[in-house]
N, C-alpha and C. Protein backbone atom coordinates (compact mmCIF):
# COMPACT_ATOMS: atom_id res chain seq x y z
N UNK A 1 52.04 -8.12 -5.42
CA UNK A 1 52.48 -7.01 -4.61
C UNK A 1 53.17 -5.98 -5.52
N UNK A 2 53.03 -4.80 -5.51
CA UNK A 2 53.70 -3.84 -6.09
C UNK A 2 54.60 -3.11 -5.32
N UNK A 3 55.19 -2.65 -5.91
CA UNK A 3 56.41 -2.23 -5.82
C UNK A 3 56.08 -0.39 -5.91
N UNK A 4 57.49 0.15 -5.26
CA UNK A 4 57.86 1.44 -5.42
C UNK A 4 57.54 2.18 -6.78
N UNK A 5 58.68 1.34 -7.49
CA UNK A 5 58.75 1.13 -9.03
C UNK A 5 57.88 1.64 -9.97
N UNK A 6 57.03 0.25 -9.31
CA UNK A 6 56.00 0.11 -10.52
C UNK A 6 54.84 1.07 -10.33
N UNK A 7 54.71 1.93 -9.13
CA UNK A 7 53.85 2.64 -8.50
C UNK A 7 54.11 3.84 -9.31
N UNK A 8 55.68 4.15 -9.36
CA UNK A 8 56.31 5.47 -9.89
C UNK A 8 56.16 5.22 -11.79
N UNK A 9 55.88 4.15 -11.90
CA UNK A 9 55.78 4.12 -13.41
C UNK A 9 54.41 4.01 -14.02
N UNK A 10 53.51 4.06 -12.98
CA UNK A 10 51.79 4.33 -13.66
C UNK A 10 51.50 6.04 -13.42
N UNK A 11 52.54 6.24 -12.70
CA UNK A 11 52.27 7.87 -12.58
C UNK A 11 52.70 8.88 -13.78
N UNK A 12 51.73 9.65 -13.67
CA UNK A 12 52.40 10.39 -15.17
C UNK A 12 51.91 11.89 -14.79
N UNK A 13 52.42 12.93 -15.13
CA UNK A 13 51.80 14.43 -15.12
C UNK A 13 50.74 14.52 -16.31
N UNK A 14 49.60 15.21 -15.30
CA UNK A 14 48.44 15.87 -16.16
C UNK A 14 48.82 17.08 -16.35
N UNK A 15 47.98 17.35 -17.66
CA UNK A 15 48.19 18.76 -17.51
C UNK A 15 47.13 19.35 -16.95
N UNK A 16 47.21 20.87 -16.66
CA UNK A 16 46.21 21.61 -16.01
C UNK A 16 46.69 22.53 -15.09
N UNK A 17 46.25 22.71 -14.13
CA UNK A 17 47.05 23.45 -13.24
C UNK A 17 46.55 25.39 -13.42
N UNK A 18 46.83 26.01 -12.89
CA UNK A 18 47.02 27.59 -12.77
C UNK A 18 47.78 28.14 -14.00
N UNK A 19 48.70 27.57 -14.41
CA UNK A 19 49.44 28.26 -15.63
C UNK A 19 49.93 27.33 -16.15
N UNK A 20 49.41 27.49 -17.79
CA UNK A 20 49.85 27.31 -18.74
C UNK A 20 51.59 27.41 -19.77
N UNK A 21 52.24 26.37 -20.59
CA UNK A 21 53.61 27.29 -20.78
C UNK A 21 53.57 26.75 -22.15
N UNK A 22 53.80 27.72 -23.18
CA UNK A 22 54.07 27.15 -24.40
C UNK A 22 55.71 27.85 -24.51
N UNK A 23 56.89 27.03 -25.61
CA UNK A 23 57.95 27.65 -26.07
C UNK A 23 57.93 28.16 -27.85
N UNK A 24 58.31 29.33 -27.58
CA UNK A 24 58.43 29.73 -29.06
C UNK A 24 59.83 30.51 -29.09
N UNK A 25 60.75 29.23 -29.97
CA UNK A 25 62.25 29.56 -29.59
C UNK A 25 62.93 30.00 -28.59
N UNK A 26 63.11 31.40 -28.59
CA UNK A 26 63.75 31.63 -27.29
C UNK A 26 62.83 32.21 -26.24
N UNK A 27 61.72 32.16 -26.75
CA UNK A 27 60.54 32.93 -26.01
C UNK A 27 59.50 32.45 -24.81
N UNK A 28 59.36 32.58 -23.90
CA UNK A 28 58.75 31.60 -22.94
C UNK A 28 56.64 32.40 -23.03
N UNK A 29 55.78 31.86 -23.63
CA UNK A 29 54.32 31.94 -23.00
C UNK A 29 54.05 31.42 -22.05
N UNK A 30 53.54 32.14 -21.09
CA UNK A 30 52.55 31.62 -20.04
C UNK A 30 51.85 32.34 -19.74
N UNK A 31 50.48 31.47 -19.72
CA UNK A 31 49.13 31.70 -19.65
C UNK A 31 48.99 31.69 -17.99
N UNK A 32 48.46 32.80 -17.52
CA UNK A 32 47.82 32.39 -16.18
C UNK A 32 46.92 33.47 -15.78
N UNK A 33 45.77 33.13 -14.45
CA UNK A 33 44.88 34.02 -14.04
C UNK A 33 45.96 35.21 -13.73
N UNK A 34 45.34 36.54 -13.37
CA UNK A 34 45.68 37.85 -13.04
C UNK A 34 46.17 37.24 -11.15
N UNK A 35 45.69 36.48 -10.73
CA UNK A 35 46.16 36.29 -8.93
C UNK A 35 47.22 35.23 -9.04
N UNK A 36 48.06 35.01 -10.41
CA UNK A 36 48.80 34.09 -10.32
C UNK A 36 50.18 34.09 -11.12
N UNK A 37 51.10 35.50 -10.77
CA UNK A 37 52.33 35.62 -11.44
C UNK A 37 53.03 34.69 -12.12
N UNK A 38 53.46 34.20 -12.70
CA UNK A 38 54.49 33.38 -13.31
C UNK A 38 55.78 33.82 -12.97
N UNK A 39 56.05 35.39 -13.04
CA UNK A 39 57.32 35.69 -12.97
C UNK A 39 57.52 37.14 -12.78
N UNK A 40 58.31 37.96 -11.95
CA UNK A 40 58.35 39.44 -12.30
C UNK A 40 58.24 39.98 -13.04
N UNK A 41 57.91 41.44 -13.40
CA UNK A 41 57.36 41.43 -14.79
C UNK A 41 58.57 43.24 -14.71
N UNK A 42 58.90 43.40 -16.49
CA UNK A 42 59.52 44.55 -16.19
C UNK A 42 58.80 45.91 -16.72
N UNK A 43 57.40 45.19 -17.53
CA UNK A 43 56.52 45.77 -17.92
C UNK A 43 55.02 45.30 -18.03
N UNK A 44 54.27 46.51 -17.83
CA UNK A 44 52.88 45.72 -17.75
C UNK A 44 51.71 46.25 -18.84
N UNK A 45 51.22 45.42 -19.95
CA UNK A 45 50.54 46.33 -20.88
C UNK A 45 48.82 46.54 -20.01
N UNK A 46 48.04 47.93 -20.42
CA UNK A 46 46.72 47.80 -19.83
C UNK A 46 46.02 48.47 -21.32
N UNK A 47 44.71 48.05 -21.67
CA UNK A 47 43.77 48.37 -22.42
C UNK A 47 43.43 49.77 -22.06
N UNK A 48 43.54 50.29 -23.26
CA UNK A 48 43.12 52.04 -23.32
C UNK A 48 42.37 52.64 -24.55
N UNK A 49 42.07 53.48 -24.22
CA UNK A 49 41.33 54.24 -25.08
C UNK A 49 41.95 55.83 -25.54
N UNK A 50 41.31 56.14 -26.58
CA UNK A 50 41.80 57.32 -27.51
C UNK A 50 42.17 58.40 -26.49
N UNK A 51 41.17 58.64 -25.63
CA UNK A 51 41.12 60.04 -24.29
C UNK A 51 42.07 59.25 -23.40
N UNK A 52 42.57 58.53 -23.00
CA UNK A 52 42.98 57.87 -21.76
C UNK A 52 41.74 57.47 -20.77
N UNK A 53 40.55 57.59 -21.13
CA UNK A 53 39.30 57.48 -19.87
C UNK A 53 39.81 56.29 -18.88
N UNK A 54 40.08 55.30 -19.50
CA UNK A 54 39.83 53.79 -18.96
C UNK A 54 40.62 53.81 -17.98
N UNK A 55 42.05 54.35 -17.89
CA UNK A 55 43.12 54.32 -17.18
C UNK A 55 42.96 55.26 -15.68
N UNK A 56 41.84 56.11 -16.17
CA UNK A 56 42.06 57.39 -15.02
C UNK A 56 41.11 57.53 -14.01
N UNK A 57 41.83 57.65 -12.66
CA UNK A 57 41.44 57.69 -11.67
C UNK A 57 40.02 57.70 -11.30
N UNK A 58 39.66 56.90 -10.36
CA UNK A 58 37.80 56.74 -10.61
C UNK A 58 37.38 57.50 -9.74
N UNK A 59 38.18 58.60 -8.81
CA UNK A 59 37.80 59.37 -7.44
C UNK A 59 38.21 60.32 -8.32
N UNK A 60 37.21 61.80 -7.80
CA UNK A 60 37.09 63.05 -7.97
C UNK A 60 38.21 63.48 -7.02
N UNK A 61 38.82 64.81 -7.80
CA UNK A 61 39.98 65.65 -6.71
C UNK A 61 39.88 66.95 -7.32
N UNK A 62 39.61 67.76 -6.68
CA UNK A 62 39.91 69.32 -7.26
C UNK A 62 41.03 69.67 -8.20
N UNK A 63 40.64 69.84 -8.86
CA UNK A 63 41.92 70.21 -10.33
C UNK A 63 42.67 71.03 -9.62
N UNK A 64 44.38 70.95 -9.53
CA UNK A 64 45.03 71.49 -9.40
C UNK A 64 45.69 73.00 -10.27
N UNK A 65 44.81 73.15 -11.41
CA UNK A 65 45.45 74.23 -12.32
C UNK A 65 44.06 74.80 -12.40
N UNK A 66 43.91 76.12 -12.74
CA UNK A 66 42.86 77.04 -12.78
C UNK A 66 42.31 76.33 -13.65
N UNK A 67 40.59 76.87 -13.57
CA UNK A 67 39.89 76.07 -14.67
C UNK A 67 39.96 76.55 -16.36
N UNK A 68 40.03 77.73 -16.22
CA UNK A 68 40.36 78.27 -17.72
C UNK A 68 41.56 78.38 -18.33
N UNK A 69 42.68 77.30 -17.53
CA UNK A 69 44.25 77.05 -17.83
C UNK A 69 43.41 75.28 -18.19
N UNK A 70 42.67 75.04 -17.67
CA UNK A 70 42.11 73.59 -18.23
C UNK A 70 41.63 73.46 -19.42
N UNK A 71 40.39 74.55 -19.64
CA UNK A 71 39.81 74.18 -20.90
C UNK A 71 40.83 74.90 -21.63
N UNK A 72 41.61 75.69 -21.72
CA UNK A 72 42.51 75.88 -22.79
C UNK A 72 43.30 75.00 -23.32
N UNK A 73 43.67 73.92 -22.22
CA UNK A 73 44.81 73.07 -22.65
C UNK A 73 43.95 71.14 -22.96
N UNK A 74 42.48 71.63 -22.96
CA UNK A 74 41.39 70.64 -23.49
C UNK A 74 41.14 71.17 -25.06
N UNK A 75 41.19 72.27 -25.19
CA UNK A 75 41.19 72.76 -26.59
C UNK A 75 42.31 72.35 -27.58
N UNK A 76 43.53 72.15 -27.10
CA UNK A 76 44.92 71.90 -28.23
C UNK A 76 44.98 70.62 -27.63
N UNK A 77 43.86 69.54 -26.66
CA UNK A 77 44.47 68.44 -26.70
C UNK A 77 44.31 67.39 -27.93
N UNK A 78 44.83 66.71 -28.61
CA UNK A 78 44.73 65.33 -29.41
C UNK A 78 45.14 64.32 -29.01
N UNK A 79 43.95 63.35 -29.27
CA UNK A 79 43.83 62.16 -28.77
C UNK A 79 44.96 61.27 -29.40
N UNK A 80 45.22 60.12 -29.02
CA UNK A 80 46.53 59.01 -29.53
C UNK A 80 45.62 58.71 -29.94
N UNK A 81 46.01 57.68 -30.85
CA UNK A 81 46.01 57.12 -32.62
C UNK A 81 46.00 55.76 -31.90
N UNK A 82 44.77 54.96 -32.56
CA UNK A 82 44.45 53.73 -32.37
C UNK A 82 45.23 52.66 -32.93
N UNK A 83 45.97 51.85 -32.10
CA UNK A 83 46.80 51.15 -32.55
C UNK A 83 48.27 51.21 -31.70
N UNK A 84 48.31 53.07 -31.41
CA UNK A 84 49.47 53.68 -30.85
C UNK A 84 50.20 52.63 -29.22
N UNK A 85 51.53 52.80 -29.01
CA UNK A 85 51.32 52.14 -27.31
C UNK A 85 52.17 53.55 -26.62
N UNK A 86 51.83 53.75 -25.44
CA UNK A 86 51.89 54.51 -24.81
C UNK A 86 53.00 54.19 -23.62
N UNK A 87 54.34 54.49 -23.50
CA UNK A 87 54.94 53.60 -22.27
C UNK A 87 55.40 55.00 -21.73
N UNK A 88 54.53 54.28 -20.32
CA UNK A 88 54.93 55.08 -19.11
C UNK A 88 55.70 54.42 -17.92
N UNK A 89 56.79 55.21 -17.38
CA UNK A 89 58.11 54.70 -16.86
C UNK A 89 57.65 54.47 -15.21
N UNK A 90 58.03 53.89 -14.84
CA UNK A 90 58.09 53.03 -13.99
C UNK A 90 58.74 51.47 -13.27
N UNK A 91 58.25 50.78 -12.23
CA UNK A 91 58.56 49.85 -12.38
C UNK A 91 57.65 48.70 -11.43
N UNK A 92 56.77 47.90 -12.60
CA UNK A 92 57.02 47.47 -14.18
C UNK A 92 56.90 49.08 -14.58
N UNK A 93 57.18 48.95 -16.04
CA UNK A 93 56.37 50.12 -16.93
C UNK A 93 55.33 49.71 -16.81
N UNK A 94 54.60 50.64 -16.96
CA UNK A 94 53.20 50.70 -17.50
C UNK A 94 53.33 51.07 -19.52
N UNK A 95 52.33 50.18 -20.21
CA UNK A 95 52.46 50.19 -21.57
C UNK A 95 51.21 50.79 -22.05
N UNK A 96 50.75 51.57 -22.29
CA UNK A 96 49.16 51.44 -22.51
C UNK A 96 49.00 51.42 -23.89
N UNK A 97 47.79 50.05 -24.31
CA UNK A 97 47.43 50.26 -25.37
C UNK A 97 46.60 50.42 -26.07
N UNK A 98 46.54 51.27 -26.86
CA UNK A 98 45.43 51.87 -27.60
C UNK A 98 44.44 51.46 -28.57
N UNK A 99 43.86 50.66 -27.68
CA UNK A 99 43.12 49.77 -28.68
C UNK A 99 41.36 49.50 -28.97
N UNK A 100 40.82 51.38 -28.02
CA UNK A 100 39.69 51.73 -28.03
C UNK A 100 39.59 53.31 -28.46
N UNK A 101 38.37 53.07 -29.14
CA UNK A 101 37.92 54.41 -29.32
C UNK A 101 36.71 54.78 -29.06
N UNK A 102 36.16 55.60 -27.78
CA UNK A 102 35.14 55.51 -27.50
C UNK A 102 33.85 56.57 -28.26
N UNK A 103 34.27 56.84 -29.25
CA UNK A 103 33.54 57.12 -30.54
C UNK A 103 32.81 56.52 -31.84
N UNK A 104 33.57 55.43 -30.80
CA UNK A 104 33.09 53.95 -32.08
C UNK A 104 32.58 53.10 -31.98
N UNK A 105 31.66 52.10 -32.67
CA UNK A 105 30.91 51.22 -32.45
C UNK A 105 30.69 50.33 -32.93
N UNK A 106 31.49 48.91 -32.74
CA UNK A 106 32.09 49.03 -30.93
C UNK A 106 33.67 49.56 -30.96
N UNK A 107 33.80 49.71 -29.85
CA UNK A 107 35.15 50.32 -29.35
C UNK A 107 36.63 50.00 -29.81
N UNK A 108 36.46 49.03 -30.13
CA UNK A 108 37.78 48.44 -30.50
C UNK A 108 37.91 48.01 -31.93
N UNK A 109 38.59 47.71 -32.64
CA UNK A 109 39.16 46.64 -33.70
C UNK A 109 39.56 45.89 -33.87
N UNK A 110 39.68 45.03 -34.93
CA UNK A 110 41.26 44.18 -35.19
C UNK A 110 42.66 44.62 -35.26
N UNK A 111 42.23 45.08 -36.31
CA UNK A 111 43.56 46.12 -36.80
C UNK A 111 44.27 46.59 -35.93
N UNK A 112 43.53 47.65 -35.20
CA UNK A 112 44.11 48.30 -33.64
C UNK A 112 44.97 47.55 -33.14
N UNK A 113 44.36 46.63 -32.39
CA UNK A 113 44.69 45.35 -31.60
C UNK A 113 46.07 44.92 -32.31
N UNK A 114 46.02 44.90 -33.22
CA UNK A 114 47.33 44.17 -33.81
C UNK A 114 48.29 45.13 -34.33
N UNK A 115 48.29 46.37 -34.09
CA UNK A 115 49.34 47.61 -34.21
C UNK A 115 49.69 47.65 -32.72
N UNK A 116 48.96 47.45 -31.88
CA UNK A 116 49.32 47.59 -30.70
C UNK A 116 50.36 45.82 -29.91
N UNK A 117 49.84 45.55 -30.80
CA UNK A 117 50.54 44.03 -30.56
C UNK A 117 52.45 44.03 -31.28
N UNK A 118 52.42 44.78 -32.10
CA UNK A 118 53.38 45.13 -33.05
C UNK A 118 54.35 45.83 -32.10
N UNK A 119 53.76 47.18 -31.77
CA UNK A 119 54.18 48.43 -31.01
C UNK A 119 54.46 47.92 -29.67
N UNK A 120 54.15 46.78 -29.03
CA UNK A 120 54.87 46.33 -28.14
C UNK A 120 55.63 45.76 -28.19
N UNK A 121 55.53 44.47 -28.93
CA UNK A 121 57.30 43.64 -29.24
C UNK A 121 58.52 44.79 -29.82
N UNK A 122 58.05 45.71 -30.42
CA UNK A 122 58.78 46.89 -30.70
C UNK A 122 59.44 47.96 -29.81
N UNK A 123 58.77 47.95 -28.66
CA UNK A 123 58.94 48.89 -27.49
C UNK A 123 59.55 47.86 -26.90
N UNK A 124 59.40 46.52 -26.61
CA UNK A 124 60.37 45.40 -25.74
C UNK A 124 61.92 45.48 -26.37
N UNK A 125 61.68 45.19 -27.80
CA UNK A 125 63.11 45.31 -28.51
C UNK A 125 63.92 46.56 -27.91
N UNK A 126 62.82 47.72 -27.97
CA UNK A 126 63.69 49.02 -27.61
C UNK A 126 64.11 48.90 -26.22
N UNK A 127 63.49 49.07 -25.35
CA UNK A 127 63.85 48.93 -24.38
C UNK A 127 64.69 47.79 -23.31
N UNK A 128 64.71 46.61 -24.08
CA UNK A 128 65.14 45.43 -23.72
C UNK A 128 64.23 45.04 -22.35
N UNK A 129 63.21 44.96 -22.67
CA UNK A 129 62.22 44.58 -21.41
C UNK A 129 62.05 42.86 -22.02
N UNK A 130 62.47 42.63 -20.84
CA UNK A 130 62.93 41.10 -20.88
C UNK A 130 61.27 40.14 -20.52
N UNK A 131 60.43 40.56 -19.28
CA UNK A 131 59.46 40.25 -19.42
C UNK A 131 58.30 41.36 -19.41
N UNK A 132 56.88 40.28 -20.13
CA UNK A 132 55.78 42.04 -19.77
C UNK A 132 54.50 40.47 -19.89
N UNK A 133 53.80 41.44 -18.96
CA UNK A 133 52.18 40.85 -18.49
C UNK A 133 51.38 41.51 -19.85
N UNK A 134 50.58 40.49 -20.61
CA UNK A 134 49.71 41.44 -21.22
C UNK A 134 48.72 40.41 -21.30
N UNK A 135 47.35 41.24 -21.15
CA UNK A 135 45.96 40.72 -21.29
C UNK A 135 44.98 40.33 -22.00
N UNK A 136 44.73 39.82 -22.70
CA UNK A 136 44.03 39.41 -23.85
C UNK A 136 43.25 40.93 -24.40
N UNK A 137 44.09 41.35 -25.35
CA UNK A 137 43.75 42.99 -25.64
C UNK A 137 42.09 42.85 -26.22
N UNK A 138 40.76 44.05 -25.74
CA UNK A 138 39.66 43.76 -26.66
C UNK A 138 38.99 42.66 -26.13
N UNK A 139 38.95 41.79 -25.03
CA UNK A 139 38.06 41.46 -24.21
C UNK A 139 38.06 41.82 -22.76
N UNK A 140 38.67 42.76 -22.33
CA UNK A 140 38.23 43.60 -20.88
C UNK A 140 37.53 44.55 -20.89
N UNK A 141 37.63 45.37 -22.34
CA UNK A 141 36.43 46.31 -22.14
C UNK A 141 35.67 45.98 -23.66
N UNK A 142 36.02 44.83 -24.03
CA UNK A 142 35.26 44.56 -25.60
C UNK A 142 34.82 42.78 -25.59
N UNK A 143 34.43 42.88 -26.55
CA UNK A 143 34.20 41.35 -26.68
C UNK A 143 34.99 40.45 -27.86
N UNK A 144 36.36 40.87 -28.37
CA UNK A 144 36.96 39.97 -29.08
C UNK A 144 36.89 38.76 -28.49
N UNK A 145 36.86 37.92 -29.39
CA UNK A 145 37.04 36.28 -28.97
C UNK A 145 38.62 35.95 -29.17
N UNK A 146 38.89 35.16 -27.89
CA UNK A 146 39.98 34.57 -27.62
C UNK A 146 40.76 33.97 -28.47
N UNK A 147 40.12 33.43 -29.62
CA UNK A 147 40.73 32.70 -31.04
C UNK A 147 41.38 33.94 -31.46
N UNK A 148 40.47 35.07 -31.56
CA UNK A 148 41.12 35.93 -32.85
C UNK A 148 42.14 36.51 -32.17
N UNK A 149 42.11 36.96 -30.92
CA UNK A 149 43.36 37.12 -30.16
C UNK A 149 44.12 36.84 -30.50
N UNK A 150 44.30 35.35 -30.07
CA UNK A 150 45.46 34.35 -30.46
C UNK A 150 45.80 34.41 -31.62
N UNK A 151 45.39 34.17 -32.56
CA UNK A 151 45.80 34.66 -34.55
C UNK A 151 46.41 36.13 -34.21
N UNK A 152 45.97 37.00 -33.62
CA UNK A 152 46.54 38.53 -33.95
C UNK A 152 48.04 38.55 -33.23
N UNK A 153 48.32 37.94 -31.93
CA UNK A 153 49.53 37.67 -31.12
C UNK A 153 50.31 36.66 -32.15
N UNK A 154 49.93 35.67 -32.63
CA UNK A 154 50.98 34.69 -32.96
C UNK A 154 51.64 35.38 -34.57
N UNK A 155 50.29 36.18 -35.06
CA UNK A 155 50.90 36.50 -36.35
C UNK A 155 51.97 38.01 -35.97
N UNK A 156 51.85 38.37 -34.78
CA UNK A 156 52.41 39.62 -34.34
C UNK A 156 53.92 38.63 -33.91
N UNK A 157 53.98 37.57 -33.09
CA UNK A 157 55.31 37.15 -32.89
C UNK A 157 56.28 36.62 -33.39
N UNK A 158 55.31 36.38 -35.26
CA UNK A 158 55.72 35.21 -36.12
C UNK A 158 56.15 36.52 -37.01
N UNK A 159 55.92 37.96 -37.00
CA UNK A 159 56.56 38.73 -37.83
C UNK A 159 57.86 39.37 -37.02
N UNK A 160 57.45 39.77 -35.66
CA UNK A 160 58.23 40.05 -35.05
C UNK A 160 59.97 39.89 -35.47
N UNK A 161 61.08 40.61 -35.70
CA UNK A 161 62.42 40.10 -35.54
C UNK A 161 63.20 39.68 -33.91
N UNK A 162 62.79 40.75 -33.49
CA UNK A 162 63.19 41.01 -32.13
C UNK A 162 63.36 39.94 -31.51
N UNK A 163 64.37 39.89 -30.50
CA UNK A 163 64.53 38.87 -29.35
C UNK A 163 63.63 38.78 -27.97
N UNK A 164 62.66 39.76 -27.68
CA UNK A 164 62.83 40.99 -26.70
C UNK A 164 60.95 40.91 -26.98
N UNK A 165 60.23 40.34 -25.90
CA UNK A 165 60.16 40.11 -24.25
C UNK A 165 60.43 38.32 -24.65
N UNK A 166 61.67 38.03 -23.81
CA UNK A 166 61.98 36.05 -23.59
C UNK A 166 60.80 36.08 -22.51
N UNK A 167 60.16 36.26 -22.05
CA UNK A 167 58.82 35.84 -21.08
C UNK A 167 57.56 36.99 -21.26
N UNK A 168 56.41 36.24 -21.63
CA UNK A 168 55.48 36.93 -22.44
C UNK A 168 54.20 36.04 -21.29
N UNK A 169 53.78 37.00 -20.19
CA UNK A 169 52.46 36.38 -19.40
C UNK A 169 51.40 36.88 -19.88
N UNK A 170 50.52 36.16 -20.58
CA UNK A 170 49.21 36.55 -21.18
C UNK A 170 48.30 36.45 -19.85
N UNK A 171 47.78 37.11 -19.51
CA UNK A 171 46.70 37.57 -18.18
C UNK A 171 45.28 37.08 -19.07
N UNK A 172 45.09 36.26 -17.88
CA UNK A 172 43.83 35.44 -18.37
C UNK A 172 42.92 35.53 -17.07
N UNK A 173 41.22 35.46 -17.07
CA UNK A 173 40.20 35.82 -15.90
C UNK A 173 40.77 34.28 -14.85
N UNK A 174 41.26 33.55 -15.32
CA UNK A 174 40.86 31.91 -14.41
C UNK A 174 41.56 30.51 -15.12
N UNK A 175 41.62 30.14 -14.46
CA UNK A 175 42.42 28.76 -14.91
C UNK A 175 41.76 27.97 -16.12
N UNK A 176 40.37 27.89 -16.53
CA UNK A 176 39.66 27.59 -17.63
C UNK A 176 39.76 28.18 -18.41
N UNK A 177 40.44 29.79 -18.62
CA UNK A 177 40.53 30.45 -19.39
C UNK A 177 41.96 30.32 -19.91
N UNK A 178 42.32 29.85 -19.17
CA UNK A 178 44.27 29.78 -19.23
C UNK A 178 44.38 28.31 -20.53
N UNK A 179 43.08 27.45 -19.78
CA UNK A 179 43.01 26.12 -21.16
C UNK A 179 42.53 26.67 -22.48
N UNK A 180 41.88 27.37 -22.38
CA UNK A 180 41.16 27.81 -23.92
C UNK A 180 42.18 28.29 -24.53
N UNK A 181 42.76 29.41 -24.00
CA UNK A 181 44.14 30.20 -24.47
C UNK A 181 45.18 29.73 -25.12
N UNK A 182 45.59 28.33 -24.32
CA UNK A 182 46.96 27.84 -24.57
C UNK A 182 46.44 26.82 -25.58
N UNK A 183 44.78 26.19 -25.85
CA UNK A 183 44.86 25.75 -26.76
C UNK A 183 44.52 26.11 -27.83
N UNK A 184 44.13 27.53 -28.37
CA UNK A 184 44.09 28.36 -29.16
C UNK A 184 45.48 28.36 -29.95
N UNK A 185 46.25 29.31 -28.67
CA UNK A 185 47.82 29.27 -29.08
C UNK A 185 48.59 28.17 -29.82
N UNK A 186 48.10 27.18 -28.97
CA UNK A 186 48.97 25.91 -29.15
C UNK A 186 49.07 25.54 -30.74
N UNK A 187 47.53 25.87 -31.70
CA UNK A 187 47.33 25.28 -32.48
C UNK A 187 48.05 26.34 -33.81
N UNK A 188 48.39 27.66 -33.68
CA UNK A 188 48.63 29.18 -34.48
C UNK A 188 50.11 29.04 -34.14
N UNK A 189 50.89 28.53 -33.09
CA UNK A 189 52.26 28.67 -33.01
C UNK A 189 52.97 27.77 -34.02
């Protein structure tokens, strides 16, 4: 006959689940799908490009400023610098990062990717944004692989000084993706 006990002592936690958690000192990772918060966020990074295209509104609206007050001010515009992050205030912020150029082929980089990885733990320090959602930069509108991701983040957190984001949600498509991730991570931390 068994017991309570002995019932409670063949039991053990699997892992798996919706979200993932790795610790890196004072720093909390978690991996989870986009329908599955971990935690409030005080900032949110999104994949962008040189023009802003990616970010902007997908419905037509009549331009509010004359049209030849438009192309004038399309003439002195310059594009942000690949790599650059862009924080717009709000709440969360919005972070955008610049990690496409749709002049190029293909769109994105390494390099980029990992100035922009920089320029955020940098903008967290500044701002003291305690947590921020960010998405596996370079596979939503590119095809980086998830490994090199992970190498570009860990070598971005392993240079990092800063204290600043203690909760770091990597936005992942699905819970299978949340395993690949954390064991990517797991192995670069």
């Amino acid at each position: 006959m068994t017991t309570d006990a002995s019932r409670r002592a063949r039991l053990r936690v699997l892992p798996g689940g919706r979200t993932r958690r790795l610790q890196l000192a004072q720093r909390l990772i978690a991996i989870a799908p986009v329908d599955s918060p971990p935690f409030d966020l005080d900032a949110r990074v999104f994949e962008e490009d040189t023009f802003r295209i990616m970010s902007a509104a997908p419905e037509w609206a009549p331009p509010a400023e004359h049209p030849i007050r438009i192309m004038h001010d399309l003439q002195s515009y310059r594009p942000d610098r690949p790599g650059d992050l862009v924080v717009q205030t709000g709440r969360p912020m919005r972070l955008l990062a610049i990690v496409h150029d749709v002049n190029c082929e293909p769109t994105w980089r390494p390099e980029w990717i990992a100035a922009a990885l920089r320029n955020m733990l940098l903008t967290a320090d500044r701002h003291r944004l305690v947590s921020i959602g960010l998405p596996l930069l370079g596979r939503q509108h590119g095809s980086m692989p998830r490994s090199d991701f992970a190498d570009l983040l860990a070598d971005a957190l392993s240079e990092g000084s800063g204290c600043y984001p203690r909760r770091l949600w990597l936005i992942v498509s699905g819970p299978q993706s949340a395993g690949r991730v954390f064991q990517a991570l797991e192995t670069r931390l």
